[in-house]
N, C-alpha and C. Protein backbone atom coordinates (compact mmCIF):
# COMPACT_ATOMS: atom_id res chain seq x y z
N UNK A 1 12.52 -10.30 -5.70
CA UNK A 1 11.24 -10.40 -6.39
C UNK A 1 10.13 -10.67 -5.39
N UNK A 2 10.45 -11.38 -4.33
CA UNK A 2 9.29 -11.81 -3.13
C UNK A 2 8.88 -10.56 -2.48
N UNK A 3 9.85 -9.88 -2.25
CA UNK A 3 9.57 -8.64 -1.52
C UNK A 3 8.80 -7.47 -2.60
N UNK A 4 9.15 -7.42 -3.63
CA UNK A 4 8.35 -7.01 -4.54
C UNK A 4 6.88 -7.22 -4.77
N UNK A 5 6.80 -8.86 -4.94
CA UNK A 5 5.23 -9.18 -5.08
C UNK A 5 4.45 -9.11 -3.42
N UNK A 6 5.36 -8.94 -2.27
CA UNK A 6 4.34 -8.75 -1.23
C UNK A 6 4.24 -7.37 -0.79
N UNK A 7 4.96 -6.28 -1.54
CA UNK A 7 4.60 -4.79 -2.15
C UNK A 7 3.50 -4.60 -2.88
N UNK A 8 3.43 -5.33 -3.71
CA UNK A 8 2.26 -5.18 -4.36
C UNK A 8 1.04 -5.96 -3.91
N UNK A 9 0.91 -6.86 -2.83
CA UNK A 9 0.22 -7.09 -2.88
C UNK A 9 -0.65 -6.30 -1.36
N UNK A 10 0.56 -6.06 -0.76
CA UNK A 10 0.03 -4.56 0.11
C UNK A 10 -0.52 -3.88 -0.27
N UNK A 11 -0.41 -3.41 -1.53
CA UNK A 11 -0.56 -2.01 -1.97
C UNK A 11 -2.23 -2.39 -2.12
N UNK A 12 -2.48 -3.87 -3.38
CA UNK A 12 -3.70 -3.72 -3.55
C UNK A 12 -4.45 -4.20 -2.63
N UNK A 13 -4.49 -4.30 -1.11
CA UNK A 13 -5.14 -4.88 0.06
C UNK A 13 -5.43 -3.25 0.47
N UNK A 14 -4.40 -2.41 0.05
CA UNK A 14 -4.44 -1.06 1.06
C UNK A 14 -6.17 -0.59 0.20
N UNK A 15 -5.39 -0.81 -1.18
CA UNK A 15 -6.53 -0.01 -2.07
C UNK A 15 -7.76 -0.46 -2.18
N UNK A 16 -8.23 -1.70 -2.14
CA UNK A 16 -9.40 -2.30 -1.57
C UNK A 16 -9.91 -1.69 -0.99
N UNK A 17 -9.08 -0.97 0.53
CA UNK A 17 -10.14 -0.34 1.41
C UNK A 17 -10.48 1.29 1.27
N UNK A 18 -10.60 1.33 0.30
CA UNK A 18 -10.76 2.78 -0.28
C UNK A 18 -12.31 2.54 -0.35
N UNK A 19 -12.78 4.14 0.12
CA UNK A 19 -13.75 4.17 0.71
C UNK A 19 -15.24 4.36 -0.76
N UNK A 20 -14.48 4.09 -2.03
CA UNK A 20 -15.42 4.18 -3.26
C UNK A 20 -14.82 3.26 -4.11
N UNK A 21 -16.10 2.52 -4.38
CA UNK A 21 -16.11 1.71 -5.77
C UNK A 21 -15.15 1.79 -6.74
N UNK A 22 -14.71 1.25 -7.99
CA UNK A 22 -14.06 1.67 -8.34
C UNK A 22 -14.02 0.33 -9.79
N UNK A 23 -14.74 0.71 -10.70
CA UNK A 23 -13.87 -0.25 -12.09
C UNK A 23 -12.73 -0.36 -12.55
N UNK A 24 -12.85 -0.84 -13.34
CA UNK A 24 -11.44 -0.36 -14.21
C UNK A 24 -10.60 0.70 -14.57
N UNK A 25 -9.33 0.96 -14.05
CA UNK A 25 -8.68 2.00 -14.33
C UNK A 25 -8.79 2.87 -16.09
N UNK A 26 -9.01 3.79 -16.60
CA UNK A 26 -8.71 3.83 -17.89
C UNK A 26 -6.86 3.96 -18.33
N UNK A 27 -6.85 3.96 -19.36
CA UNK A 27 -5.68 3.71 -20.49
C UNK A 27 -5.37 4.22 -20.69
N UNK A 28 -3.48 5.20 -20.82
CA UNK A 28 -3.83 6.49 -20.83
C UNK A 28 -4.09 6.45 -22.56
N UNK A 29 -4.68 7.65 -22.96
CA UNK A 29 -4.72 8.01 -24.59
C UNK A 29 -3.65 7.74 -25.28
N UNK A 30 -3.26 7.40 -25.98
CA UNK A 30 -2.07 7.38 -26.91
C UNK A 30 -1.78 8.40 -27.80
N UNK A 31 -2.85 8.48 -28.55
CA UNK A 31 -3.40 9.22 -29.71
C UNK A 31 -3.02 11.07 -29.18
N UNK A 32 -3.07 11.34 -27.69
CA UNK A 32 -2.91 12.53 -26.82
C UNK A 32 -1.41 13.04 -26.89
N UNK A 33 -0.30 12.42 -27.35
CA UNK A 33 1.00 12.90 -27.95
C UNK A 33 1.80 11.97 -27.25
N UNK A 34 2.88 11.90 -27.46
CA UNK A 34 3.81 11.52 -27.45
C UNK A 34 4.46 11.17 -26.02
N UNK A 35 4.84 10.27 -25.08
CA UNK A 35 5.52 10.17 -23.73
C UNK A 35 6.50 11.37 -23.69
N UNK A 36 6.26 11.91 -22.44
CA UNK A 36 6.95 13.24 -22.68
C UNK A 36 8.49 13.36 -21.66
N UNK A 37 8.04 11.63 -20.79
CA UNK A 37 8.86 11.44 -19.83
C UNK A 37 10.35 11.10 -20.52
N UNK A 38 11.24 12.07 -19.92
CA UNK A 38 12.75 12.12 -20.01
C UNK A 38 13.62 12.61 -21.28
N UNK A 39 12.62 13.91 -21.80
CA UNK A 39 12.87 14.67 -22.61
C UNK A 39 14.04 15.60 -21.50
N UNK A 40 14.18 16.34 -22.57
CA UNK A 40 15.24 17.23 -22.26
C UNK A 40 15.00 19.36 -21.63
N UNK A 41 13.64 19.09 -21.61
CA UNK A 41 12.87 20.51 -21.36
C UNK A 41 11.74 20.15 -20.15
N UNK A 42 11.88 21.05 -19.18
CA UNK A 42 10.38 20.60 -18.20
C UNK A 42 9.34 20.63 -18.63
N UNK A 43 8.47 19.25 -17.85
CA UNK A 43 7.65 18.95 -18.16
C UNK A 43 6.34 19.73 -17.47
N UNK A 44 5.53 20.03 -17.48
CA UNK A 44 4.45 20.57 -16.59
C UNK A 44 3.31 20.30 -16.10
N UNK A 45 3.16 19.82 -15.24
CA UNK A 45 1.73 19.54 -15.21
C UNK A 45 0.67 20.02 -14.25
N UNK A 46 -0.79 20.48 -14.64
CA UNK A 46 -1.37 21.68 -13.34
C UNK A 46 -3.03 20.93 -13.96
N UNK A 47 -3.72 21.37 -13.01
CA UNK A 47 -5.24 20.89 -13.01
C UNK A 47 -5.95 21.84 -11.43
N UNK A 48 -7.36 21.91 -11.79
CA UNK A 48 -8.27 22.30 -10.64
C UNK A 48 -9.46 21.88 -10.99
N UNK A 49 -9.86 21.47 -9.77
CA UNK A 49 -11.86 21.31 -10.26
C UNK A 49 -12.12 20.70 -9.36
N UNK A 50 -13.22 19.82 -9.62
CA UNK A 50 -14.02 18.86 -8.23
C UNK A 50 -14.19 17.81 -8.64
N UNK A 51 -14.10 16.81 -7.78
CA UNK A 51 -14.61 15.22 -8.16
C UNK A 51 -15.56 14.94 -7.72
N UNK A 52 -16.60 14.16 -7.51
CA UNK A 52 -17.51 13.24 -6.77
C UNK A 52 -16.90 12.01 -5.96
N UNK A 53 -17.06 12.18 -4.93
CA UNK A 53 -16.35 11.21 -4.13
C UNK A 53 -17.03 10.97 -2.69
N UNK A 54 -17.50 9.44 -1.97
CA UNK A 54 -17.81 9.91 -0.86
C UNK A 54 -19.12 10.46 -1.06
N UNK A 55 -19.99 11.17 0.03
CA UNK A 55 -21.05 12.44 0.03
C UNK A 55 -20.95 13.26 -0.21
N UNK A 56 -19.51 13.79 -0.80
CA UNK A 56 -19.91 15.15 -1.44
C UNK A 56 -18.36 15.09 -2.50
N UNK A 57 -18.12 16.77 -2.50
CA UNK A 57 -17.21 16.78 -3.99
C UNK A 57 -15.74 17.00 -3.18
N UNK A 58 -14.36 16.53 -3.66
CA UNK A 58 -13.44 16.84 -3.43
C UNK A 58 -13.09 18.16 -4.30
N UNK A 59 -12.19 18.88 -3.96
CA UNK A 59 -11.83 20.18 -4.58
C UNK A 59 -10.51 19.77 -5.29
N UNK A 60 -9.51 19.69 -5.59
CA UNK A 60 -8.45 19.68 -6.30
C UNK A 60 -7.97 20.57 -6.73
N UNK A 61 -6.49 20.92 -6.95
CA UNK A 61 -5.64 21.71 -7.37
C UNK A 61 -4.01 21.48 -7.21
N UNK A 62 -3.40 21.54 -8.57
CA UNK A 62 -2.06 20.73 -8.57
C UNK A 62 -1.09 21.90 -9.69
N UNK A 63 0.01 22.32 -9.25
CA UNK A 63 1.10 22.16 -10.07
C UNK A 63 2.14 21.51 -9.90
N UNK A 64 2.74 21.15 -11.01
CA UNK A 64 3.99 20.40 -10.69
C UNK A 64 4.76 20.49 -11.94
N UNK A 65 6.55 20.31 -11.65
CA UNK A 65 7.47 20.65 -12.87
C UNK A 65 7.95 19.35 -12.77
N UNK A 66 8.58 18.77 -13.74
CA UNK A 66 9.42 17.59 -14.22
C UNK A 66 10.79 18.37 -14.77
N UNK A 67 11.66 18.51 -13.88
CA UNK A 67 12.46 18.73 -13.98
C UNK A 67 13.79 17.77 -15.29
N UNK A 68 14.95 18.18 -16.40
CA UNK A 68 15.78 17.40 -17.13
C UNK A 68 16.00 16.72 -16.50
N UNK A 69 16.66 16.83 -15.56
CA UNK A 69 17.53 16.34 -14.52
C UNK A 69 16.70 15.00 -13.65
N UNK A 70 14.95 14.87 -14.06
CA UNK A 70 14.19 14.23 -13.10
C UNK A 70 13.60 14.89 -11.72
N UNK A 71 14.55 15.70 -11.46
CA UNK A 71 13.81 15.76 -10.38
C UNK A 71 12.34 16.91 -9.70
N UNK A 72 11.46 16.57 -9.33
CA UNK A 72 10.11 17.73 -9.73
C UNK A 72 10.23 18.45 -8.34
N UNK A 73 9.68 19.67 -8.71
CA UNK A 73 8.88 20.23 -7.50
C UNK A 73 7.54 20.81 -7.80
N UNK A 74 6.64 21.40 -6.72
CA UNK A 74 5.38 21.85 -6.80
C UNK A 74 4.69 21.17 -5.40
N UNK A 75 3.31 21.08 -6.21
CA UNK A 75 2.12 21.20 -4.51
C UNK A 75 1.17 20.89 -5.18
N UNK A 76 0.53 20.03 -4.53
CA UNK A 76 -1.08 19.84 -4.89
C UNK A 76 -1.98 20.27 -3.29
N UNK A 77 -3.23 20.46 -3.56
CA UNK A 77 -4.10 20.80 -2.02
C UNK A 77 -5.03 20.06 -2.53
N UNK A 78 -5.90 19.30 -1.65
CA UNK A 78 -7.24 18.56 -1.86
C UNK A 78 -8.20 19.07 -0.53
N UNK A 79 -8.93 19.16 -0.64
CA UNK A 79 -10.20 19.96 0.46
C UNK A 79 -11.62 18.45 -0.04
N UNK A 80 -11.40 17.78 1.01
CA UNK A 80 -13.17 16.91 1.00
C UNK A 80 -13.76 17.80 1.83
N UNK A 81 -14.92 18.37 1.06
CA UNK A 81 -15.89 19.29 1.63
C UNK A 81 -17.31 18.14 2.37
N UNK A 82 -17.33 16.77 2.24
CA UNK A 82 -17.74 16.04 3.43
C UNK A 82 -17.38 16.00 4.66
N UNK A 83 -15.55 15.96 4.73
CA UNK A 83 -15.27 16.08 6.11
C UNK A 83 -14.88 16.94 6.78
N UNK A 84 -14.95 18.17 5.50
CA UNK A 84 -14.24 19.49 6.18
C UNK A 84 -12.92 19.21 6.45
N UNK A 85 -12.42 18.64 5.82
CA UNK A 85 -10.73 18.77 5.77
C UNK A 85 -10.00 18.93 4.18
N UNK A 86 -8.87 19.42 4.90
CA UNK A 86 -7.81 20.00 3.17
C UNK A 86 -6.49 19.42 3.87
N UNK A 87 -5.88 19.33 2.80
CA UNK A 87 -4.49 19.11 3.27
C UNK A 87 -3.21 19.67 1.92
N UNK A 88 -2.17 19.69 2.22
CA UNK A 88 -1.13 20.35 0.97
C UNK A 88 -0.23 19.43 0.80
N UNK A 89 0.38 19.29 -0.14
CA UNK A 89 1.39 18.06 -0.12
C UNK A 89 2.60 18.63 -1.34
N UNK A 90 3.70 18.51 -0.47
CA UNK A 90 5.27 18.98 -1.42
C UNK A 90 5.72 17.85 -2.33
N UNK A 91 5.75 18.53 -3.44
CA UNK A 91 5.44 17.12 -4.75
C UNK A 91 7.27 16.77 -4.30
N UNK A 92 7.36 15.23 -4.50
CA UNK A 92 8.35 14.94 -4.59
C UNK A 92 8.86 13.71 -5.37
N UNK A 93 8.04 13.39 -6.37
CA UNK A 93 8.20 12.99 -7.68
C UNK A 93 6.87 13.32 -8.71
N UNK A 94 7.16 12.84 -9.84
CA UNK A 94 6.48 13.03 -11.13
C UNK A 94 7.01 12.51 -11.99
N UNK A 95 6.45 11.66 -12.90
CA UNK A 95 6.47 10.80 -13.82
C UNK A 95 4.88 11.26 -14.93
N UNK A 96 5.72 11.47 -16.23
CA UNK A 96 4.41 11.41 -17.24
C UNK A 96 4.67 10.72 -18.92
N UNK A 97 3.66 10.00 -19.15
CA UNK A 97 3.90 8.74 -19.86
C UNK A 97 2.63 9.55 -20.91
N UNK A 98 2.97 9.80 -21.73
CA UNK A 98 1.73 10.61 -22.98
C UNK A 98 0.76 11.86 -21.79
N UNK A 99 -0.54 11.38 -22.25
CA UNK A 99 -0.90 12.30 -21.68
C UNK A 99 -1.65 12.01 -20.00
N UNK A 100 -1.05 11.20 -19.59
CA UNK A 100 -0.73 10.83 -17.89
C UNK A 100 0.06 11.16 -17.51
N UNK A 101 -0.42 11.30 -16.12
CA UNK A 101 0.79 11.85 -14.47
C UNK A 101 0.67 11.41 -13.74
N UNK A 102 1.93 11.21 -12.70
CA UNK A 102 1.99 10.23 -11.61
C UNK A 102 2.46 11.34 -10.81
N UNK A 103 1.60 12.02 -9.65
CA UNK A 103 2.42 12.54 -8.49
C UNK A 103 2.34 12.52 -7.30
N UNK A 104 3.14 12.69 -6.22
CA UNK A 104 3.65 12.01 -5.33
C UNK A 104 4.09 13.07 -4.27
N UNK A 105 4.00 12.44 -3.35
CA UNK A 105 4.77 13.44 -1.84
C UNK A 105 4.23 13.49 -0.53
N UNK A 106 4.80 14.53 -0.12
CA UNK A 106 4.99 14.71 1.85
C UNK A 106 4.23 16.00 1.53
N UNK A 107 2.83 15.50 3.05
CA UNK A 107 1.80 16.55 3.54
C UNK A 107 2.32 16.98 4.33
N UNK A 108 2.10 18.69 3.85
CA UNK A 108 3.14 19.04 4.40
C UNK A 108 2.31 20.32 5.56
N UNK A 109 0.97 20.23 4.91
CA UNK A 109 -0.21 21.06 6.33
C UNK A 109 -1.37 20.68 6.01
N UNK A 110 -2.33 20.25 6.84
CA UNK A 110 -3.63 19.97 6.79
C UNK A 110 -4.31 20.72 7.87
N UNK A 111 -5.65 20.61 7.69
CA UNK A 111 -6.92 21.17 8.39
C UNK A 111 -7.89 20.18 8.37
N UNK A 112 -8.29 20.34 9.75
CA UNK A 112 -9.18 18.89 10.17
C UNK A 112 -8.56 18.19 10.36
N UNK A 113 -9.32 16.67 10.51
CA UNK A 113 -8.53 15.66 11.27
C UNK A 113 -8.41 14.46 10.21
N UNK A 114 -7.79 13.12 10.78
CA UNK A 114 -7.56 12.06 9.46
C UNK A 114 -6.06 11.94 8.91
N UNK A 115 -5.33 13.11 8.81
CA UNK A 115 -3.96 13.15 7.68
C UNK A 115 -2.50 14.12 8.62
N UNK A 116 -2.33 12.73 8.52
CA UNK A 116 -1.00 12.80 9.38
C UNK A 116 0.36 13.85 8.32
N UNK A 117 0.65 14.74 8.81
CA UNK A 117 1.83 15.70 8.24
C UNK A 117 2.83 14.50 8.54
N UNK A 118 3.56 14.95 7.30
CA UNK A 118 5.05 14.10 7.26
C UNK A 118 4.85 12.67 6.31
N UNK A 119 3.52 12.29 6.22
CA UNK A 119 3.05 10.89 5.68
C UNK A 119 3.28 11.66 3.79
N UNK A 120 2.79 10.02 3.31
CA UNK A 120 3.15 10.29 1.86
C UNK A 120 1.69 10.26 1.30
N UNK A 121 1.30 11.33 0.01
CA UNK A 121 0.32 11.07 -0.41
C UNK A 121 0.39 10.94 -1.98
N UNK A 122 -0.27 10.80 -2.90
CA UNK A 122 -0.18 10.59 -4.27
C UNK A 122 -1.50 9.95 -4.76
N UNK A 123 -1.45 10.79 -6.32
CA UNK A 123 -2.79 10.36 -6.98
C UNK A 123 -2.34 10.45 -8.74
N UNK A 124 -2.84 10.27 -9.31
CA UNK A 124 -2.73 10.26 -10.82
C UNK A 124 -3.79 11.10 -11.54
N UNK A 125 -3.24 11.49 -12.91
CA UNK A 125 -4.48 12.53 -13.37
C UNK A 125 -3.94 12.08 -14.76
N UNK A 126 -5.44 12.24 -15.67
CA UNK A 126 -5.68 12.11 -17.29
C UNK A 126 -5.44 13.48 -17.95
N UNK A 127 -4.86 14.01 -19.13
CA UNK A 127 -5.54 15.03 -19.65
C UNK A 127 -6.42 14.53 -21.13
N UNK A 128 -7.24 14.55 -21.00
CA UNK A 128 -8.25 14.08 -22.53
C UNK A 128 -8.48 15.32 -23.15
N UNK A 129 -7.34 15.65 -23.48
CA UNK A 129 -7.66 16.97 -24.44
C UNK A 129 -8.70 18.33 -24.05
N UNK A 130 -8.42 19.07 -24.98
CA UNK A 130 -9.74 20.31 -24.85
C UNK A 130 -10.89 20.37 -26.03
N UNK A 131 -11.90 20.79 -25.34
CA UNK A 131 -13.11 21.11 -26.26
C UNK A 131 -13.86 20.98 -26.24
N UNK A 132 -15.30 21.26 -26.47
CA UNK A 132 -16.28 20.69 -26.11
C UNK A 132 -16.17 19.14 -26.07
N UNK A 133 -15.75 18.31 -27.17
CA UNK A 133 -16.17 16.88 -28.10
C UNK A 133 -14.87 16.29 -27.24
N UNK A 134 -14.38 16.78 -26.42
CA UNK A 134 -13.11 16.05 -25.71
C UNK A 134 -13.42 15.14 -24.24
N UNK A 135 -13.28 14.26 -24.08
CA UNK A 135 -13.59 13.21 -22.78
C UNK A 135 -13.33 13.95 -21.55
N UNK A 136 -13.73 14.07 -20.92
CA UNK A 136 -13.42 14.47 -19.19
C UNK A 136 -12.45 14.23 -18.68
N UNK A 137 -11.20 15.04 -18.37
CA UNK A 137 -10.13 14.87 -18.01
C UNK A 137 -10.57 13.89 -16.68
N UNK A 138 -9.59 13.30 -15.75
CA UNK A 138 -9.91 12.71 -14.62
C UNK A 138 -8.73 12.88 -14.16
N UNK A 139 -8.94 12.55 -12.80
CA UNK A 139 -8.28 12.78 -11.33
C UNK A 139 -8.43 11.41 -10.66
N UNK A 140 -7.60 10.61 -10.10
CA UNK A 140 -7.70 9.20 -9.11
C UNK A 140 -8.07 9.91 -7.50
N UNK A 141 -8.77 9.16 -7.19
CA UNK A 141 -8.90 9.77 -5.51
C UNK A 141 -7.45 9.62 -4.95
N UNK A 142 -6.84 10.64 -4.09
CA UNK A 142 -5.76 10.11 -3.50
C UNK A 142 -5.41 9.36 -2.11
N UNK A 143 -4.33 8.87 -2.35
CA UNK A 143 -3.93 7.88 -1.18
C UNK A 143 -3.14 9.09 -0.17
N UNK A 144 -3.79 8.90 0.72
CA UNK A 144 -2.65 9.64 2.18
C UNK A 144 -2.31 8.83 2.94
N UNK A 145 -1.27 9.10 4.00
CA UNK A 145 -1.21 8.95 4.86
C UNK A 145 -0.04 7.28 4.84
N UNK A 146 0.48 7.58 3.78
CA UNK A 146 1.26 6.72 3.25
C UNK A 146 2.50 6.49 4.16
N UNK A 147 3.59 5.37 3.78
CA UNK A 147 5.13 5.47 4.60
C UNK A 147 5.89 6.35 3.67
N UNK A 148 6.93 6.10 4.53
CA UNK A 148 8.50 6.65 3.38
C UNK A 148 8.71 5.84 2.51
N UNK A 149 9.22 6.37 1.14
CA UNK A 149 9.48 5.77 0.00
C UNK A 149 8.61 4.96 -0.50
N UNK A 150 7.05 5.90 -0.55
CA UNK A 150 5.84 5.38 -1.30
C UNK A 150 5.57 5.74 -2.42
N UNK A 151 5.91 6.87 -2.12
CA UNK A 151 6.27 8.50 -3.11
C UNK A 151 7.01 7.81 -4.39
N UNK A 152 8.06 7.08 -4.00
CA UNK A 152 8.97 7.32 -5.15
C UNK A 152 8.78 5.57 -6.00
N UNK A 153 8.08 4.86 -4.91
CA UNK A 153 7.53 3.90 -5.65
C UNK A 153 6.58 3.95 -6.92
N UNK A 154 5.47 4.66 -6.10
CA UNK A 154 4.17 5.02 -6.92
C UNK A 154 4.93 5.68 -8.81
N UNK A 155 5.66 6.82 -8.33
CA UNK A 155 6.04 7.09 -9.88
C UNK A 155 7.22 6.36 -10.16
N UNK A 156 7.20 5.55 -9.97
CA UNK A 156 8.12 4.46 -10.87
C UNK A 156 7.62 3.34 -11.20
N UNK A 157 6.44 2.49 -10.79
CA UNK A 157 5.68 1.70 -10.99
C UNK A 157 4.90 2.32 -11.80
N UNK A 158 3.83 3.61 -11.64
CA UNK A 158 2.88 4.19 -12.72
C UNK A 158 1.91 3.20 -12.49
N UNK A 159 0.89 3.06 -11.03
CA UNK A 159 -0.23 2.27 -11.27
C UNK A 159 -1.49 2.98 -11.46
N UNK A 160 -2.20 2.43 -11.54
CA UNK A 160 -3.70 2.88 -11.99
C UNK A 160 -4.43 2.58 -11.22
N UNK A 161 -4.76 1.75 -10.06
CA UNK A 161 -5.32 1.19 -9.30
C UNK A 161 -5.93 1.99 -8.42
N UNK A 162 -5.65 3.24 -7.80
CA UNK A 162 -6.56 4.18 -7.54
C UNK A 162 -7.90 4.61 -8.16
N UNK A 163 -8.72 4.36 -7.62
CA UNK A 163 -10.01 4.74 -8.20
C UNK A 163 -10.23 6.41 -8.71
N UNK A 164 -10.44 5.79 -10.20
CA UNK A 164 -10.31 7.16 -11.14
C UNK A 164 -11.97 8.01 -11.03
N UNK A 165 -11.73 9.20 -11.19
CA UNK A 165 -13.24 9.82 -11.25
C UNK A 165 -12.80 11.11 -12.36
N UNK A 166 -14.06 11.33 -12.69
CA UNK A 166 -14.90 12.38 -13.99
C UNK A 166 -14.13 13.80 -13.25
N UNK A 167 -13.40 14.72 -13.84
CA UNK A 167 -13.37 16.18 -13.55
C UNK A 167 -14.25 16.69 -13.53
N UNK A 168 -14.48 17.46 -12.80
CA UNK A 168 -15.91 18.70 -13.21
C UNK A 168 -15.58 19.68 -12.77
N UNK A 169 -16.20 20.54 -13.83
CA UNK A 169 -15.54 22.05 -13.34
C UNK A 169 -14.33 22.62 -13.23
N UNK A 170 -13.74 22.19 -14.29
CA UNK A 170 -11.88 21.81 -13.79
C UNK A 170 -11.71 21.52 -15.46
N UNK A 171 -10.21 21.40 -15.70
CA UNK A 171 -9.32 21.00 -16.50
C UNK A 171 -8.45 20.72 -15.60
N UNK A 172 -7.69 19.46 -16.44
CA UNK A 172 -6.25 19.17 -16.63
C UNK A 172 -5.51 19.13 -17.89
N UNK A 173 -4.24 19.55 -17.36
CA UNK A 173 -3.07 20.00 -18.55
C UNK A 173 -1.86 19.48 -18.40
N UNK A 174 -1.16 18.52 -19.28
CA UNK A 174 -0.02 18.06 -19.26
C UNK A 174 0.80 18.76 -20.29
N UNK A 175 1.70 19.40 -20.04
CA UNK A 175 2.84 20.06 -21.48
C UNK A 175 4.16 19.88 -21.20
């Protein structure tokens, strides 16, 4: 349990130094269906668009499968068009709890400088429905540059503590 609470309390010293503000995490929806985690059919989950983050917009783009069996594959890419860098990352978990996702993994190529290949990165995403009258899906800024077996922490804990931001220009989709 000690080693546990001084995990966590790493984690929220790491996240402190995240380079944007950040309130309160939101909740995921309830009302958005049903926990879909450890059904018996893959799960899916994909999104693109831009955030506000920093001086300018991050780009985003994610698929990923939830495999019966647990185990996922897919890729997300993030491009900060402040620093002129992108990077790709080989999903190597996923966890989704209604209409939230937890995903996770090894960068596996970047451009520009900052993000070490081989490190762990992971971020979380909302889907708030479709439609005009529907809330703004969101995206958490992500963490890079992580150790081994951060990945598989992050979606098994399911934290929120990443600073969440507004989609734009984008959807997200959990099915």
């Amino acid at each position: 349990m000690r080693l546990r609470l001084v995990g966590v309390a790493l984690l929220a010293g790491t996240l402190a130094a995240c380079d944007d503000p950040a309130g309160p995490a939101p909740a995921p929806n309830a009302s958005a269906g049903p926990a879909v985690d450890g059904v018996d059919h893959p799960v899916v989950v994909s999104g693109s668009g831009h955030i506000e983050a920093g001086d300018g917009l991050r780009n985003f783009t994610f698929h990923a499968v939830r495999h019966p069996d647990g185990s996922a594959s897919g890729s997300y890419r993030i491009a900060r068009t402040d620093l002129g860098t992108s990077f790709t990352v080989d999903v190597t978990c996923l966890t989704v709890v209604g209409n939230q996702a937890w995903l996770a993994g090894r960068i596996a190529s970047a451009d520009g400088g900052g993000v070490l290949l081989g490190t762990i990165s992971y971020f979380y995403a909302i889907d708030n429905g479709e439609g005009s009258d529907a809330p703004a899906d969101i995206v958490s800024l992500a963490r890079i540059n992580d150790r081994e077996g951060e990945d598989l922490l992050f979606c098994a804990e399911l934290p929120t503590g990443l600073p969440p931001r507004n989609v734009q220009l984008g959807n997200v989709q959990i099915r």
